[in-house]
PDB file of N, CA and C in Angstrom:
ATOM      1  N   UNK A   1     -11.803 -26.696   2.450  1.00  0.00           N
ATOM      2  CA  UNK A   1     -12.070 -25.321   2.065  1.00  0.00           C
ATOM      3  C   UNK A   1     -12.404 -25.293   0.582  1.00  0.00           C
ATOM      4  N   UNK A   2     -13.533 -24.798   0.305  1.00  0.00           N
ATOM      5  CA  UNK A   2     -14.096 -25.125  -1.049  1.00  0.00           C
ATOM      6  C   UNK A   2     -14.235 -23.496  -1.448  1.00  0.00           C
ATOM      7  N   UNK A   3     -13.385 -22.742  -1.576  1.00  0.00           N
ATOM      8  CA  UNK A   3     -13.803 -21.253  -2.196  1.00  0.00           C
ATOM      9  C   UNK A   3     -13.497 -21.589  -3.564  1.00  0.00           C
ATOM     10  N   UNK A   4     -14.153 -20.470  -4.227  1.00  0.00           N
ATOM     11  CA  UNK A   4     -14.266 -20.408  -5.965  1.00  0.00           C
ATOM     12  C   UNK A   4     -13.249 -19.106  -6.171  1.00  0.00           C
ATOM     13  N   UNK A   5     -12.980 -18.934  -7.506  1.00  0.00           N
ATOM     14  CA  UNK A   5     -12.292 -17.844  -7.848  1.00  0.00           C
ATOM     15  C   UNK A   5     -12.580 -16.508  -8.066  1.00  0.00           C
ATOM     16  N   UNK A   6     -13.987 -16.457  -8.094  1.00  0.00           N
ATOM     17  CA  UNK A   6     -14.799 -15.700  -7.780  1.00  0.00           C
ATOM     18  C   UNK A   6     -14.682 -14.951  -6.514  1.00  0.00           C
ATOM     19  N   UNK A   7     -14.668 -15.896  -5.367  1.00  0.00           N
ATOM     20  CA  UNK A   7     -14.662 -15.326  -4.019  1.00  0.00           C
ATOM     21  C   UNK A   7     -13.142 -14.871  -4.095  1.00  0.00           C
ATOM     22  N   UNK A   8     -12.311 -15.603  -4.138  1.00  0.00           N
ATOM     23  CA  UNK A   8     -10.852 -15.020  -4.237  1.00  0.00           C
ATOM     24  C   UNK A   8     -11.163 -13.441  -4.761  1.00  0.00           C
ATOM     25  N   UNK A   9     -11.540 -13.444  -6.188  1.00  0.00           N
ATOM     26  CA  UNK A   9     -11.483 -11.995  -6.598  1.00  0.00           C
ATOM     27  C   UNK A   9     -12.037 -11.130  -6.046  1.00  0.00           C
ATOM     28  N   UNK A  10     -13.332 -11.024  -5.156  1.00  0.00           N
ATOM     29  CA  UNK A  10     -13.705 -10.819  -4.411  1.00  0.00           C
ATOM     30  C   UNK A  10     -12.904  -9.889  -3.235  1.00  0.00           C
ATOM     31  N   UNK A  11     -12.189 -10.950  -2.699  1.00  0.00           N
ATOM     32  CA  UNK A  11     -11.070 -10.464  -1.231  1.00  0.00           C
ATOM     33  C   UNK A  11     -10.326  -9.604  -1.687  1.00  0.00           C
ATOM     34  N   UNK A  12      -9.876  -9.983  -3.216  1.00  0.00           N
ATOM     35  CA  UNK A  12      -8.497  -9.313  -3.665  1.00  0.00           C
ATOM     36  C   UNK A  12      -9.298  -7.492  -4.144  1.00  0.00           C
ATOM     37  N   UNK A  13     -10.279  -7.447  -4.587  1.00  0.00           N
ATOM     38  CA  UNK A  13     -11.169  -6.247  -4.634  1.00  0.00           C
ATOM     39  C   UNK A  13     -11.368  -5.090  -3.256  1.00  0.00           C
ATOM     40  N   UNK A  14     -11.932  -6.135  -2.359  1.00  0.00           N
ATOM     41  CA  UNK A  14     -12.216  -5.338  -1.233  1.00  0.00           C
ATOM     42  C   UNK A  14     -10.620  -5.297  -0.495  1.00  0.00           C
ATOM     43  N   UNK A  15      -9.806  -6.127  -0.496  1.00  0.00           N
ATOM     44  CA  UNK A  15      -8.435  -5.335   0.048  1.00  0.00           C
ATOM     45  C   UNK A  15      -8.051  -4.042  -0.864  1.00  0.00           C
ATOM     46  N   UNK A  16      -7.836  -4.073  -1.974  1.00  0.00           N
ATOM     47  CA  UNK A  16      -7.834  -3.061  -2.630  1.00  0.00           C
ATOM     48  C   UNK A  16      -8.939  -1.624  -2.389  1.00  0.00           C
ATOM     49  N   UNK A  17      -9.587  -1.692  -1.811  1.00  0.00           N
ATOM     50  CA  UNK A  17     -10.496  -0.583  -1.513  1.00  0.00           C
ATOM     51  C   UNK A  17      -9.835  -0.202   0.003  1.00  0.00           C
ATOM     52  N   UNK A  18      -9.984  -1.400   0.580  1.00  0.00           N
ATOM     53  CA  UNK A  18      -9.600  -0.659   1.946  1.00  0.00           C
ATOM     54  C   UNK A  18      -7.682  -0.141   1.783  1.00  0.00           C
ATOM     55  N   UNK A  19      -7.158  -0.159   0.806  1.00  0.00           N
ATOM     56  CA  UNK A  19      -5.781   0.095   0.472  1.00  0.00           C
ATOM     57  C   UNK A  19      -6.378   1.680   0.386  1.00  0.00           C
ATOM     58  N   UNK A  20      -7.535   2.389   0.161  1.00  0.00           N
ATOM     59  CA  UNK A  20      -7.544   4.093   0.067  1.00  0.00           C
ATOM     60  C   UNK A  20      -7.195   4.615   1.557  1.00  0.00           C
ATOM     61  N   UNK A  21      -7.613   3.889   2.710  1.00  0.00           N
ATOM     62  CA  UNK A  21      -7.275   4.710   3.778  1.00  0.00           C
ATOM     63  C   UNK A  21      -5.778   4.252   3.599  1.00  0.00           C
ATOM     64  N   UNK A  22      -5.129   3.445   3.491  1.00  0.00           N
ATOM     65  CA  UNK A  22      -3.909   4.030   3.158  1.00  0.00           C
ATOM     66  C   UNK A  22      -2.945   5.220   3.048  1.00  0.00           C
ATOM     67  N   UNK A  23      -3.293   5.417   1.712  1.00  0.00           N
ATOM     68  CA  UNK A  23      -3.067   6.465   0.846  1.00  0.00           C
ATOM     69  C   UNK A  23      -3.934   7.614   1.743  1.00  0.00           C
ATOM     70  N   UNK A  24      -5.107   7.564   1.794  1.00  0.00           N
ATOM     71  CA  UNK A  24      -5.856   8.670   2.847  1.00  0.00           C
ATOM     72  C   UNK A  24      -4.980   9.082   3.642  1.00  0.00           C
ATOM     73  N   UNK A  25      -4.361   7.940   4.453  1.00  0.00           N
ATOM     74  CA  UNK A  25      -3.474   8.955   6.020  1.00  0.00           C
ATOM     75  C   UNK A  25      -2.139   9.458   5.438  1.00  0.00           C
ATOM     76  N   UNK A  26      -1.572   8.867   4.466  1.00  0.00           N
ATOM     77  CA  UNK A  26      -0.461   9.425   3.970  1.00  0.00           C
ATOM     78  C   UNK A  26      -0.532  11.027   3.693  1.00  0.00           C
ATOM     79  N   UNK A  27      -2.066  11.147   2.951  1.00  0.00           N
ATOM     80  CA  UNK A  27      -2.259  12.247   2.336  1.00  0.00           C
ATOM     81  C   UNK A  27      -2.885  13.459   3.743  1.00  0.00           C
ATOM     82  N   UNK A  28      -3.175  12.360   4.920  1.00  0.00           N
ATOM     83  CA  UNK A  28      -3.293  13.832   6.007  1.00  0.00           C
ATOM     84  C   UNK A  28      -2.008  13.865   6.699  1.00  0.00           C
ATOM     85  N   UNK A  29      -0.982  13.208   6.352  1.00  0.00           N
ATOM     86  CA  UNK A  29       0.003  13.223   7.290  1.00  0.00           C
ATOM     87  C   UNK A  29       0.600  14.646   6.802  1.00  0.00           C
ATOM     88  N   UNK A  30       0.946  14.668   5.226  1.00  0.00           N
ATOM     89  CA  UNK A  30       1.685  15.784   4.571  1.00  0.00           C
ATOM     90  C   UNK A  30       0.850  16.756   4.641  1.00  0.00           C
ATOM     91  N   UNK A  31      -0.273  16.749   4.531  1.00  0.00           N
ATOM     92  CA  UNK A  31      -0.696  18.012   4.698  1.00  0.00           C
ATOM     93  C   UNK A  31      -0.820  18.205   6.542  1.00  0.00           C
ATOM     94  N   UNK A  32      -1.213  17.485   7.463  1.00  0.00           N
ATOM     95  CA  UNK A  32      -0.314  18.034   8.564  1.00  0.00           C
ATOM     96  C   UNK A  32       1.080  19.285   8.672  1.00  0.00           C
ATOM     97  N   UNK A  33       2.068  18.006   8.172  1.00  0.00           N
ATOM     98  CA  UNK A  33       3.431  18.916   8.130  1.00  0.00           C
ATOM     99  C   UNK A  33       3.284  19.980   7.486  1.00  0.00           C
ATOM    100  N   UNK A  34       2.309  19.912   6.510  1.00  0.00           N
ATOM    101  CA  UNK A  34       2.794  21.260   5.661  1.00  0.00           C
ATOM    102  C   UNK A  34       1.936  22.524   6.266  1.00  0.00           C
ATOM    103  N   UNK A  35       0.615  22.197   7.149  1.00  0.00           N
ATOM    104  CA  UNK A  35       0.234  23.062   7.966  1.00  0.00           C
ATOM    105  C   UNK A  35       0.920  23.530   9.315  1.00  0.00           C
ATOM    106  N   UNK A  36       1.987  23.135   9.843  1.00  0.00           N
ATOM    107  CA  UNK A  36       2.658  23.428  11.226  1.00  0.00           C
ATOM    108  C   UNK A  36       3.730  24.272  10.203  1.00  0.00           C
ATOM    109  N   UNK A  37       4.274  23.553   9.256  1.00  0.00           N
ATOM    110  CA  UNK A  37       5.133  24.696   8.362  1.00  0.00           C
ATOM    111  C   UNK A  37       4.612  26.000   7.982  1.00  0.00           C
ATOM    112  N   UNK A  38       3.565  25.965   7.833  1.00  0.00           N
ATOM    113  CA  UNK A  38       2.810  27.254   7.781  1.00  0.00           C
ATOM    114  C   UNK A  38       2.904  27.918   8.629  1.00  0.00           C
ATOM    115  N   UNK A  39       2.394  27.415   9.508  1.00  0.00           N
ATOM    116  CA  UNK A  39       2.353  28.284  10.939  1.00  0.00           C
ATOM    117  C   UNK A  39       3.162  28.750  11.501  1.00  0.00           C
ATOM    118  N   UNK A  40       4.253  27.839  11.121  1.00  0.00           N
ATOM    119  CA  UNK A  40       6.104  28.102  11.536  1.00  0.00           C
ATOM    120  C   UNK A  40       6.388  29.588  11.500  1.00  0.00           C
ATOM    121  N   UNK A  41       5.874  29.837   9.899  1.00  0.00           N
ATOM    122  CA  UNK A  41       6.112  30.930   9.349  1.00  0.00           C
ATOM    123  C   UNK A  41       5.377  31.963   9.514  1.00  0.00           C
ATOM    124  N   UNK A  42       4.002  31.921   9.408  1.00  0.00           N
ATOM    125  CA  UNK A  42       3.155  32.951   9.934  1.00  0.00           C
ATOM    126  C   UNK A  42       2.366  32.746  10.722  1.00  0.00           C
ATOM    127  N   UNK A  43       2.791  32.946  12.185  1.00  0.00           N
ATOM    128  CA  UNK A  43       2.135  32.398  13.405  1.00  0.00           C
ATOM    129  C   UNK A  43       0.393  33.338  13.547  1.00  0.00           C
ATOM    130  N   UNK A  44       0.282  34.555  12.541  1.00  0.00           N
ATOM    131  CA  UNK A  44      -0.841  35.523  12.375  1.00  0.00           C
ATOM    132  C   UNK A  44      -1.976  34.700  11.957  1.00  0.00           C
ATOM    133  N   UNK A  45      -1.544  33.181  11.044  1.00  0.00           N
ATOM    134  CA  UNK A  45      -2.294  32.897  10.200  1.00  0.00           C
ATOM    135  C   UNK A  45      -2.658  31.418  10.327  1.00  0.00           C
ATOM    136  N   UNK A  46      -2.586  31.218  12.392  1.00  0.00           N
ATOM    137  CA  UNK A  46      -2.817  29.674  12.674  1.00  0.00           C
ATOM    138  C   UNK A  46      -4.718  29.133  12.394  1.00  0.00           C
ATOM    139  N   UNK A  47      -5.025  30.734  12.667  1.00  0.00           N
ATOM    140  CA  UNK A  47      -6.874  29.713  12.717  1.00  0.00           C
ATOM    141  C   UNK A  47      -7.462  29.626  11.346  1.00  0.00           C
ATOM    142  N   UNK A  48      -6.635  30.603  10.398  1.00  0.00           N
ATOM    143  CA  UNK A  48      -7.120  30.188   9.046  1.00  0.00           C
ATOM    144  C   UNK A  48      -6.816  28.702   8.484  1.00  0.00           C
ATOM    145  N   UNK A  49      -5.375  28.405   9.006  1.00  0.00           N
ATOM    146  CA  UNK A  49      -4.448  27.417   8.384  1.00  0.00           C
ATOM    147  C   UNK A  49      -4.932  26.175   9.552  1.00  0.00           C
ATOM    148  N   UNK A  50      -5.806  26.168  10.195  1.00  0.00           N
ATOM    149  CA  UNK A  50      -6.829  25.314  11.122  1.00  0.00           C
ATOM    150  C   UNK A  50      -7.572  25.037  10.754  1.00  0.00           C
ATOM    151  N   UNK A  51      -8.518  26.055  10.324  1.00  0.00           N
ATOM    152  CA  UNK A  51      -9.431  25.333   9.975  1.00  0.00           C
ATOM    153  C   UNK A  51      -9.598  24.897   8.260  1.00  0.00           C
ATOM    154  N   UNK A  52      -8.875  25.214   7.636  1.00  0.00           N
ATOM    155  CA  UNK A  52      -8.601  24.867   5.980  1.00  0.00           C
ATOM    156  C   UNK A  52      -7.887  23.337   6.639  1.00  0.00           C
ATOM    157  N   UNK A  53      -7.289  22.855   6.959  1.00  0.00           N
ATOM    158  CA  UNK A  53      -6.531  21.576   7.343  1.00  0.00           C
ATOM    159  C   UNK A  53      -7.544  20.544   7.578  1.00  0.00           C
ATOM    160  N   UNK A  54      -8.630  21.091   8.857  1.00  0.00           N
ATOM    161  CA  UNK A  54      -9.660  20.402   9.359  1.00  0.00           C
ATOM    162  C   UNK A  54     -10.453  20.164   8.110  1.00  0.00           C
ATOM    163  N   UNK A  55     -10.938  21.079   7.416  1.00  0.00           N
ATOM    164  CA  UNK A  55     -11.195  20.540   5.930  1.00  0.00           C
ATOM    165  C   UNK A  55     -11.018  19.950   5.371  1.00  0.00           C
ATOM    166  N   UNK A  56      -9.722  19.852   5.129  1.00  0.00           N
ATOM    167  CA  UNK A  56      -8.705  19.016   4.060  1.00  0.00           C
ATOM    168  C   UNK A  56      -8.895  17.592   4.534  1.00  0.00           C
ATOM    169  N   UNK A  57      -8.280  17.700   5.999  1.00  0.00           N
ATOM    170  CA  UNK A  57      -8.709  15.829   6.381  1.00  0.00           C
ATOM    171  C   UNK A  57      -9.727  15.079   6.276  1.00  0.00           C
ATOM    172  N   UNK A  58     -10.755  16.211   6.858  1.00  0.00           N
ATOM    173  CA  UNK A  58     -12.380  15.739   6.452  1.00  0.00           C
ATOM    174  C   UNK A  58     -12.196  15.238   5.153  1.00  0.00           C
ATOM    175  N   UNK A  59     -12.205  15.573   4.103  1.00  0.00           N
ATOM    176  CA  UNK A  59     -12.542  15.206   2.838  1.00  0.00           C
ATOM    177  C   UNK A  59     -12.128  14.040   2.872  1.00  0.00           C
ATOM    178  N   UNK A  60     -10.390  13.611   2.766  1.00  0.00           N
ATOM    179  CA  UNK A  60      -9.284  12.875   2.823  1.00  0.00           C
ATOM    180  C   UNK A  60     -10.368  11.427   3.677  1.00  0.00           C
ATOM    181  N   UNK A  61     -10.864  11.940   4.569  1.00  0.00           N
ATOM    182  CA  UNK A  61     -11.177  10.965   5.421  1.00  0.00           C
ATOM    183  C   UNK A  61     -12.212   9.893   4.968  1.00  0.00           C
ATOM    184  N   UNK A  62     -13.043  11.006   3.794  1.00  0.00           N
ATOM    185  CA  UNK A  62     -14.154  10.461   3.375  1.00  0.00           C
ATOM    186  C   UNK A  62     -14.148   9.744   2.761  1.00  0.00           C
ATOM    187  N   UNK A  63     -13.085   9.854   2.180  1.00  0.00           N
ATOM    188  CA  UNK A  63     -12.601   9.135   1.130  1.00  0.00           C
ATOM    189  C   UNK A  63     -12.149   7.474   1.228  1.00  0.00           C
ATOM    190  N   UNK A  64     -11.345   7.191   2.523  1.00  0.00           N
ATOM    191  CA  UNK A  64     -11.312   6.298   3.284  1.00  0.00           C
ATOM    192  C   UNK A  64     -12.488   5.302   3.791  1.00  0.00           C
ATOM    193  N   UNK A  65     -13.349   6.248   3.887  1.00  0.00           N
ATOM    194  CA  UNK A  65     -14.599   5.628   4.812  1.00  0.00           C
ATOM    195  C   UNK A  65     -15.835   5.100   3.583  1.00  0.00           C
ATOM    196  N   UNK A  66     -15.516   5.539   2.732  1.00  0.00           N
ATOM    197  CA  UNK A  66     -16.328   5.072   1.322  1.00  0.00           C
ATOM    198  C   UNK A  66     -15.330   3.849   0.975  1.00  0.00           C
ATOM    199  N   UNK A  67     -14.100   3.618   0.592  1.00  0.00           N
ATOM    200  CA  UNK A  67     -13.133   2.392   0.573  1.00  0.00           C
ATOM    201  C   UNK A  67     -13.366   1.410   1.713  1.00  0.00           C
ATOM    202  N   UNK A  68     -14.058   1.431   2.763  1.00  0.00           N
ATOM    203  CA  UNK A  68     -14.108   1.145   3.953  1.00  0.00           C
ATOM    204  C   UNK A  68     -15.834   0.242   3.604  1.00  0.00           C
ATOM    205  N   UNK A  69     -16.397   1.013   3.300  1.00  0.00           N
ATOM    206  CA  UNK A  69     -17.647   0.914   2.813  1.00  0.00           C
ATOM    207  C   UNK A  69     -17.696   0.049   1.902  1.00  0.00           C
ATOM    208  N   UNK A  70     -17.618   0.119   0.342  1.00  0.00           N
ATOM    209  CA  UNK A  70     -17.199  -0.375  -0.675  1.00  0.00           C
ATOM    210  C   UNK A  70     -16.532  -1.611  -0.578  1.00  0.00           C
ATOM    211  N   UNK A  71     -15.566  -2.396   0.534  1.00  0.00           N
ATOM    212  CA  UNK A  71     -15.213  -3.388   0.788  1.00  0.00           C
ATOM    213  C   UNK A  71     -16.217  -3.761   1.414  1.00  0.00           C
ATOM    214  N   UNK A  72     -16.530  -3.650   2.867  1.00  0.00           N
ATOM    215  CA  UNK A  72     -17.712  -4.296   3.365  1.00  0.00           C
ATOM    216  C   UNK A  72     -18.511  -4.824   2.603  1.00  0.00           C
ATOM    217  N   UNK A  73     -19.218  -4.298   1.483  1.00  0.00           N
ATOM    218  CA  UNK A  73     -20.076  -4.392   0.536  1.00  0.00           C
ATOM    219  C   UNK A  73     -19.679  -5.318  -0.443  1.00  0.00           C
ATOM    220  N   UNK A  74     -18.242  -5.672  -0.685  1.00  0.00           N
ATOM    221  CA  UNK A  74     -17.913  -6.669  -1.846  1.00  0.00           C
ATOM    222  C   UNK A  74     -18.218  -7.900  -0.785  1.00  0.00           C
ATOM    223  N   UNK A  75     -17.461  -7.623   0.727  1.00  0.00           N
ATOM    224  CA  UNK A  75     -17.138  -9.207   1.086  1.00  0.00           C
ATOM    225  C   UNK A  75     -18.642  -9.662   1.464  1.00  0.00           C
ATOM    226  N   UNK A  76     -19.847  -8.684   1.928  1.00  0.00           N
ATOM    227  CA  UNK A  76     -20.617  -9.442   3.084  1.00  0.00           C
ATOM    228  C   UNK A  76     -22.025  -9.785   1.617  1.00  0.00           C
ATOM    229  N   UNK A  77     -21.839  -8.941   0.403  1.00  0.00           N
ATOM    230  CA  UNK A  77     -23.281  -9.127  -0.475  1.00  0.00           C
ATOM    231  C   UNK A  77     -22.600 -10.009  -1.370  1.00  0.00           C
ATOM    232  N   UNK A  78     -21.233  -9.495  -2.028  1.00  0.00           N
ATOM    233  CA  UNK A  78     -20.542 -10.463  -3.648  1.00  0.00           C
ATOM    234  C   UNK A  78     -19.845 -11.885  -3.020  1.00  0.00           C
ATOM    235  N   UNK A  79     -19.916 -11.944  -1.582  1.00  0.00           N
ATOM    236  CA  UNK A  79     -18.533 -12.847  -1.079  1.00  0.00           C
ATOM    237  C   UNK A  79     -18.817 -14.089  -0.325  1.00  0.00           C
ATOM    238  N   UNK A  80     -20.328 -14.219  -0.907  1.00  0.00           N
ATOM    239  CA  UNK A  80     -21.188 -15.546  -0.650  1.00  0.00           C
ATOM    240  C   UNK A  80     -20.820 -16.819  -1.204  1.00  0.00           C
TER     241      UNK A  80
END
């Protein structure tokens, strides 16, 4: 196995990117809970607090899927 340190830094880069969906699901999990807590409370105010959530993850998600991206891109173009 002949890798350079280069390629090492490489892996250690793109794990670090894909480490955002991580943090991504953490960040739809709480805002989950904190939308059923909502609702807990004002059951008047489930399709607002629906579709602001569905929002929220979207974004969250995108965010993931660009880290997702961004690795692909270190290992398959820098990881020659």
């Amino acid at each position: 196995m002949d890798i350079s340190i280069g390629q090492g830094l490489v892996a250690i880069a793109a794990a670090l990117a894909v480490m955002t969906g991580v943090f991504s699901s953490l960040g739809q999990g709480i805002a989950a809970g904190k939308a059923v807590e909502a609702v807990g409370k004002n059951p008047e105010a489930a399709n607002e607090i629906r579709s602001m959530l569905i929002l929220g993850c979207g974004v969250a998600e995108t965010c993931a899927i660009y880290g997702l991206l961004i690795s692909f891109i270190l290992l398959f173009v820098f990881g020659r």
